[in-house]
C-alpha atoms as a PDB file:
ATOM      1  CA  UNK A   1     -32.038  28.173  27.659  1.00  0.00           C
ATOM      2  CA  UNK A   2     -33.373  25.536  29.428  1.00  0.00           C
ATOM      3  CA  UNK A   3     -31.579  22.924  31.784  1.00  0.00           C
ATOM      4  CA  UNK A   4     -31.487  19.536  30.911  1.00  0.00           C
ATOM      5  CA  UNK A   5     -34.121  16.493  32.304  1.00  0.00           C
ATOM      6  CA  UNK A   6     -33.211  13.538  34.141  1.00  0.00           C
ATOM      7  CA  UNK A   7     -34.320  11.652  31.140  1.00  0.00           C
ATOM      8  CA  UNK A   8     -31.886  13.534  28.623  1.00  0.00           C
ATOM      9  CA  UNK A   9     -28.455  13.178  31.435  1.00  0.00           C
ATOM     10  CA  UNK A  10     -29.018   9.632  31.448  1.00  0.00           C
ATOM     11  CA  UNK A  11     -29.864   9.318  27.817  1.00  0.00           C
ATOM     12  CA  UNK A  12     -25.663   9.663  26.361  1.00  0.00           C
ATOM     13  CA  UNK A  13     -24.639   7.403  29.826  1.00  0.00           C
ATOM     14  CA  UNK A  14     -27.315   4.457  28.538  1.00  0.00           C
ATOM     15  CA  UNK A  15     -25.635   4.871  24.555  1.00  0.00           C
ATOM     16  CA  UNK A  16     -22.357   4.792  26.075  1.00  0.00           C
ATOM     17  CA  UNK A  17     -22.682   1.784  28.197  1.00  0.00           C
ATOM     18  CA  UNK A  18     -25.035  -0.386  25.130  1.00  0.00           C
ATOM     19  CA  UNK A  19     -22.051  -2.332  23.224  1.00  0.00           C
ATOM     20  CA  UNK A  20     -21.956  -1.294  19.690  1.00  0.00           C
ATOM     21  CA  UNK A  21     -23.606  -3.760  17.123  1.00  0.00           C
ATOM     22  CA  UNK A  22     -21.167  -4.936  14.535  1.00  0.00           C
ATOM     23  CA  UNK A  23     -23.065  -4.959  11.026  1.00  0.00           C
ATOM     24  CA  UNK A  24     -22.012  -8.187   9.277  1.00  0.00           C
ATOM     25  CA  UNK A  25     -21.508  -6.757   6.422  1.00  0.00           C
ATOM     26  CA  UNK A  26     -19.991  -3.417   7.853  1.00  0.00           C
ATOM     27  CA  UNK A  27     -17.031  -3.955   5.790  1.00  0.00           C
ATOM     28  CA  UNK A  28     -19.052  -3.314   2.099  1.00  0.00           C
ATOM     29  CA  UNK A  29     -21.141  -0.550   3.456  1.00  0.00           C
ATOM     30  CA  UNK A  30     -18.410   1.721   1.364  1.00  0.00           C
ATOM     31  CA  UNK A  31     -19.359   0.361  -1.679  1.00  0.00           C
ATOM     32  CA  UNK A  32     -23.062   0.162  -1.300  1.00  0.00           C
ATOM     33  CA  UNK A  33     -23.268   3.084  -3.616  1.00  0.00           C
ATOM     34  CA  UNK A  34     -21.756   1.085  -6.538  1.00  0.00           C
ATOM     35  CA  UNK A  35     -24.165   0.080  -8.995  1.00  0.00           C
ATOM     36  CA  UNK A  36     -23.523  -3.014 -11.358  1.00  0.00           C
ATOM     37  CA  UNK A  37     -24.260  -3.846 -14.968  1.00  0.00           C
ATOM     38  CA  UNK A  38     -26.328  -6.528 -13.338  1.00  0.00           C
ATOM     39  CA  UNK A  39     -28.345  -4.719 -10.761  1.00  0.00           C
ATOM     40  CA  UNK A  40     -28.772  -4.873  -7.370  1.00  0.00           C
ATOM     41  CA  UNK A  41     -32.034  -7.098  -7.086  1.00  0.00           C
ATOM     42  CA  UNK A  42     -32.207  -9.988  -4.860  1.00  0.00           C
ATOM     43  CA  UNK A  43     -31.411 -12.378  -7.836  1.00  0.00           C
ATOM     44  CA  UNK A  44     -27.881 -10.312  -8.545  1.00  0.00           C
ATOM     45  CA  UNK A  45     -27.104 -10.759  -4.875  1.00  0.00           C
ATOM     46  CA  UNK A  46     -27.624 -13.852  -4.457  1.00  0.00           C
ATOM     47  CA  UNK A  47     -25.893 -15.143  -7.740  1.00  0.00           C
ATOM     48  CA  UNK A  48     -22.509 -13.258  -6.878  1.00  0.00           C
ATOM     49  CA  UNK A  49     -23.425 -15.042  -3.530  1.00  0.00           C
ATOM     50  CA  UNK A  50     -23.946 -18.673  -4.953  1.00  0.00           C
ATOM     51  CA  UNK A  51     -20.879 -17.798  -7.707  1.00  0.00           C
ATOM     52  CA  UNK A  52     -18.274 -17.265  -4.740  1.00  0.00           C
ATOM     53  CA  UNK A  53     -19.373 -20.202  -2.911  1.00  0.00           C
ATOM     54  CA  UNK A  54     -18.129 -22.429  -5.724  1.00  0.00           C
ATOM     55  CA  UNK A  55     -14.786 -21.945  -5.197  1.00  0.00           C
ATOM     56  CA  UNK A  56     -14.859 -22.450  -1.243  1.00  0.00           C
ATOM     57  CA  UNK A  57     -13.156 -25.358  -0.187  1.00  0.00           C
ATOM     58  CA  UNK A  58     -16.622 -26.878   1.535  1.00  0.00           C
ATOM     59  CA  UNK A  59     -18.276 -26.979  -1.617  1.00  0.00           C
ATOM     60  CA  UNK A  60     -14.973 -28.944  -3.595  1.00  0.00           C
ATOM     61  CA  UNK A  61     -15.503 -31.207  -0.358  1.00  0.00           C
ATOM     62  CA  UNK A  62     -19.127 -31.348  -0.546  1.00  0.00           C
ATOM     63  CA  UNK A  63     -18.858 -31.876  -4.198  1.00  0.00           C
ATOM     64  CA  UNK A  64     -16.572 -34.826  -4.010  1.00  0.00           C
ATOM     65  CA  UNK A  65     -18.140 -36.736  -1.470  1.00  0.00           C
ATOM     66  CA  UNK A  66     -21.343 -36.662  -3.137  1.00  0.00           C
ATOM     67  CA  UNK A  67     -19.927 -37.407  -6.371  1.00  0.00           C
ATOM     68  CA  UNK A  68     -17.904 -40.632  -4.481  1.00  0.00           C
ATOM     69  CA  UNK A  69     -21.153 -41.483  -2.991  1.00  0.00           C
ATOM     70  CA  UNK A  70     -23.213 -41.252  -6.562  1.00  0.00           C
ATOM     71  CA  UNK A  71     -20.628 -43.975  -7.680  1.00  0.00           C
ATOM     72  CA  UNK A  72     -20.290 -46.285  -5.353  1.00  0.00           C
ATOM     73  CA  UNK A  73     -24.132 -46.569  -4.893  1.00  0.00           C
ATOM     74  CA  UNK A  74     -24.062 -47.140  -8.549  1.00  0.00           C
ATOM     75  CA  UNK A  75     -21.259 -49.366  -9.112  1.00  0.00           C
ATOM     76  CA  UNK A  76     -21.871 -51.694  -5.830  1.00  0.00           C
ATOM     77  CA  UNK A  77     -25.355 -52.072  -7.594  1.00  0.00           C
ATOM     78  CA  UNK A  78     -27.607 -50.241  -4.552  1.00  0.00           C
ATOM     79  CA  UNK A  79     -29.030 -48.105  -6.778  1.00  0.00           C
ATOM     80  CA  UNK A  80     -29.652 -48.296 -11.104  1.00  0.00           C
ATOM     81  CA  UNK A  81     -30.717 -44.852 -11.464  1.00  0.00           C
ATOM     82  CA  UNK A  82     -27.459 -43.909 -13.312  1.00  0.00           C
ATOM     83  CA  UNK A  83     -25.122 -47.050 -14.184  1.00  0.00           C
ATOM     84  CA  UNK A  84     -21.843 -46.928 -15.622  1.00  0.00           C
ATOM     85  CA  UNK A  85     -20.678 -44.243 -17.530  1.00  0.00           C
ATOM     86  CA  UNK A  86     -22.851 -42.419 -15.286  1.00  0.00           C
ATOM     87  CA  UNK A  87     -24.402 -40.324 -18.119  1.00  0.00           C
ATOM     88  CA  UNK A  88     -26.884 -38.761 -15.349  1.00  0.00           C
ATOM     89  CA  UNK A  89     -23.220 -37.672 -13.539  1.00  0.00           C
ATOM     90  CA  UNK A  90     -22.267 -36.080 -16.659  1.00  0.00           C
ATOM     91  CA  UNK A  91     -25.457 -34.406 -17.204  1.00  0.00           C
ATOM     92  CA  UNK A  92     -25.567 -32.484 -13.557  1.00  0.00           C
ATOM     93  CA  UNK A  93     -22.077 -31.422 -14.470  1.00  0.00           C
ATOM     94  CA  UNK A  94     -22.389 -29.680 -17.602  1.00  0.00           C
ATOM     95  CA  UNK A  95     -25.736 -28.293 -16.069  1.00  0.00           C
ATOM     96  CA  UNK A  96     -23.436 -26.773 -13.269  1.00  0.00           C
ATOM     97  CA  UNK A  97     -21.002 -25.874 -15.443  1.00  0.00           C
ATOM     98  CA  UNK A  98     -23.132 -24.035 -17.646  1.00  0.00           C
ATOM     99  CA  UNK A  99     -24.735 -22.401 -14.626  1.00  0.00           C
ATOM    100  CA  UNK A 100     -21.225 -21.852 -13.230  1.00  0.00           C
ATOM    101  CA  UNK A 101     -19.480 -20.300 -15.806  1.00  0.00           C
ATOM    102  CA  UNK A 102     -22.040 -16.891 -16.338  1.00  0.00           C
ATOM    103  CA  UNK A 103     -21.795 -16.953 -12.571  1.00  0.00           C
ATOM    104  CA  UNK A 104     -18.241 -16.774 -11.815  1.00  0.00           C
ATOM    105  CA  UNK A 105     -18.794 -13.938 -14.601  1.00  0.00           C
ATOM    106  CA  UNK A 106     -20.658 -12.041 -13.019  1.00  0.00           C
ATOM    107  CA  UNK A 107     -19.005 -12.762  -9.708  1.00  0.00           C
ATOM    108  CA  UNK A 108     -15.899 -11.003 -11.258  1.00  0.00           C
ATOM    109  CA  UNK A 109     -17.728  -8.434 -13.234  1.00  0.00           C
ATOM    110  CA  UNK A 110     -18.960  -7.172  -9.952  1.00  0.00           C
ATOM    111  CA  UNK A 111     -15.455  -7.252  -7.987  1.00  0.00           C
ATOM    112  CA  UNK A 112     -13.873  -5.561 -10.790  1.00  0.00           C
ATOM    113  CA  UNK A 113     -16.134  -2.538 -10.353  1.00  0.00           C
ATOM    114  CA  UNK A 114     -15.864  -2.358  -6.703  1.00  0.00           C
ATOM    115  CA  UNK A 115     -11.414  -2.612  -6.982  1.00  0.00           C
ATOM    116  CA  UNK A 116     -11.474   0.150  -9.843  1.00  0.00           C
ATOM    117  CA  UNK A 117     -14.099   2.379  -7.448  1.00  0.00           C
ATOM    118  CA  UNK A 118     -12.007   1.637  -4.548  1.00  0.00           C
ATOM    119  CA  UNK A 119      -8.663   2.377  -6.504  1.00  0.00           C
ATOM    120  CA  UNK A 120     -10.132   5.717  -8.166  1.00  0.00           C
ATOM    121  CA  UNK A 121     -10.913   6.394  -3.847  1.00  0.00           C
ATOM    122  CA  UNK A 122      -7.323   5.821  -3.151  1.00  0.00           C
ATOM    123  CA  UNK A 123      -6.095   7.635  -6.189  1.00  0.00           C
ATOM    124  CA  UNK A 124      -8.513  10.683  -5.705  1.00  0.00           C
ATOM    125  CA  UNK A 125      -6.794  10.092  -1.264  1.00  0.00           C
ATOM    126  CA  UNK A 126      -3.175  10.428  -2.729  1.00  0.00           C
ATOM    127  CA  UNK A 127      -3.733  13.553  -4.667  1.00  0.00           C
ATOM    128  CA  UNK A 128      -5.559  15.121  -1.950  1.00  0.00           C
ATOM    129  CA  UNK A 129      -1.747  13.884  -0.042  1.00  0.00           C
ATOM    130  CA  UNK A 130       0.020  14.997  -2.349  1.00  0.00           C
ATOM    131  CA  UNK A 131      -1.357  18.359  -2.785  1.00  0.00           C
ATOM    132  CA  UNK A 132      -1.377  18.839   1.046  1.00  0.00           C
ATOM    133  CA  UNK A 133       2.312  17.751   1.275  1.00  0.00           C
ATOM    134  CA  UNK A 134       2.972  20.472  -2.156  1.00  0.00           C
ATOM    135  CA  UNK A 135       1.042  23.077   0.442  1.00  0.00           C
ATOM    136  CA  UNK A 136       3.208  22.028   3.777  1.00  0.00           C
ATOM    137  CA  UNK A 137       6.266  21.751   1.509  1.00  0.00           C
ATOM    138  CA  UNK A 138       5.429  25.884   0.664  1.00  0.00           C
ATOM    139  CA  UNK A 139       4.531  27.000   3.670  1.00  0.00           C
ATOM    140  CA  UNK A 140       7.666  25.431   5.065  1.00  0.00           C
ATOM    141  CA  UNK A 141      10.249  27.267   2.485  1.00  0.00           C
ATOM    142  CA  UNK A 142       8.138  30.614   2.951  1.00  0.00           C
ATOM    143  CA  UNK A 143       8.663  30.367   7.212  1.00  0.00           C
ATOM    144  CA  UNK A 144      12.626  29.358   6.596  1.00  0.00           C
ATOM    145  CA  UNK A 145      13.002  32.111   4.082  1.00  0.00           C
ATOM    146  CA  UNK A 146      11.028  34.854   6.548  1.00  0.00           C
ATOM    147  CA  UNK A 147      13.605  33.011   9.279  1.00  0.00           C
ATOM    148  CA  UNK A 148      16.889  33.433   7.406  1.00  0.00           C
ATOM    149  CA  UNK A 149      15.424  37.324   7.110  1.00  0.00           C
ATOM    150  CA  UNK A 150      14.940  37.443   9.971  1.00  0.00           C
ATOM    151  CA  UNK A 151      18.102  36.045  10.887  1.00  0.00           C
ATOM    152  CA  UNK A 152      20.447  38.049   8.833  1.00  0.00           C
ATOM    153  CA  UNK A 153      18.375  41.200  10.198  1.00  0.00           C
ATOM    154  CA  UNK A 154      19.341  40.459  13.611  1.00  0.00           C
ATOM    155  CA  UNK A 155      22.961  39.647  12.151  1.00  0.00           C
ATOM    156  CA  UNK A 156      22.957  43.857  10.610  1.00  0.00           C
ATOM    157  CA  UNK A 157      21.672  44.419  13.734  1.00  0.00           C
ATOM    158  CA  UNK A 158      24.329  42.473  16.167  1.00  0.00           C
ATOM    159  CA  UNK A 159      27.167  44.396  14.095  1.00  0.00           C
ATOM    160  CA  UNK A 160      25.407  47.387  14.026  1.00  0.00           C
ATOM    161  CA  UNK A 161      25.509  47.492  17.990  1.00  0.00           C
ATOM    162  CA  UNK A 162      29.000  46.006  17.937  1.00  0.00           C
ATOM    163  CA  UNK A 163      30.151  49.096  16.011  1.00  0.00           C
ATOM    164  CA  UNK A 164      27.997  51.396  17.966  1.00  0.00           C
ATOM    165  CA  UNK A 165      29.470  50.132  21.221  1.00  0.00           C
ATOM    166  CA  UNK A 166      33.284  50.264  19.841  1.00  0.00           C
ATOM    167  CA  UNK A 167      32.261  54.161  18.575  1.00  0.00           C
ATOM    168  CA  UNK A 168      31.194  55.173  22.231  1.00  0.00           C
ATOM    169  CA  UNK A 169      33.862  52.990  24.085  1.00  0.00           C
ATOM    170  CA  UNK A 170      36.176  55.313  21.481  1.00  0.00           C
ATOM    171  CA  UNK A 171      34.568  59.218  22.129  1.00  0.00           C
ATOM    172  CA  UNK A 172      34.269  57.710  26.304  1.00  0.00           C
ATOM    173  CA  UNK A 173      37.864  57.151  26.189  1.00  0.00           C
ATOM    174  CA  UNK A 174      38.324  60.362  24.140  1.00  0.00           C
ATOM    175  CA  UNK A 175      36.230  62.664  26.401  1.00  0.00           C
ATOM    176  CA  UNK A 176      37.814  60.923  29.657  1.00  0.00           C
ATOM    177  CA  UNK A 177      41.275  61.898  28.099  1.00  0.00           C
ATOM    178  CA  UNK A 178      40.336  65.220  27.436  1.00  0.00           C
ATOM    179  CA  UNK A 179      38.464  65.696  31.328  1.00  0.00           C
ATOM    180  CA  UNK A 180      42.063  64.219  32.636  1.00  0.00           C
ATOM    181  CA  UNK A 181      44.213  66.773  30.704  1.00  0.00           C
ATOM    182  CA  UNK A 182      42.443  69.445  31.636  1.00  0.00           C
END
């Protein structure tokens, strides 16, 4: 067995004092085993990415001032490119609605898998409880039936020397009567 190098003492001191990095996404590292009907590619990502941001309150914001915007320009006559009844308007919204919907989908698709892995986790956590609790709950009745055992043992026992005691305080007083007659 060897004894240790400077380097290697120092080594657990220099992990110790480096704060630990918190992964941004630390908190879905449990469920990076989870595989969806949609894959885990870059585009899948991304789309439960983009489908999530729709219903953020910057993008209702972001949507509504740019949709203000689009009609004022149009109506105050700074712009023609889409006049009254801003057919252009209602073309990008069916275009993100069309987008949107399959989205949200999959958005949903994807969070359903991960709450019915996570719930068959806590399901599998509360049978492993339970059973433990069934075990402790055993183990307990076995020790308090060994202890009432026990207990009534030492009970015999207790009136066993009581009676003992009472039969020798008798033949003492029996053999000191006979020593006194005699």
């Amino acid at each position: 067995m060897s004894t240790p190098t400077a380097a290697e003492t120092t080594a657990p001191a220099a992990a110790e004092a480096k704060p630990r990095e918190h992964h941004h996404f630390r908190f879905h590292l449990p469920h990076l085993h989870l595989h969806s009907a949609f894959g885990d590619d870059w585009f899948a990502l991304k789309a439960e990415a983009f489908a999530r941001f729709f219903g953020t309150p910057v993008f209702l914001v972001v949507q509504t001032v740019v949709v203000i915007v689009w009609i004022v320009l149009n109506i105050a006559g700074l712009t023609h490119f889409d006049v009254y009844p801003f057919i252009l308007l209602n073309l990008a919204f069916s275009l993100q609605s069309a987008y949107a919907a399959p989205l949200i989908l999959l958005a949903q698709t994807r969070q359903v898998e991960r709450d019915k892995e996570s719930s068959d986790k806590l399901e599998a956590h509360r049978e492993e409880v339970t059973v433990a609790m069934q075990r402790r709950e055993a183990a307990l009745k076995k020790e308090t039936d060994e202890l009432k055992t026990l207990l009534q043992s030492n009970t015999d026992l207790t009136q066993q020397d009581k009676e003992l005691t009472e039969k020798i305080e008798t033949l003492t007083r029996e053999i000191h009567a006979r020593l006194t007659s005699t």
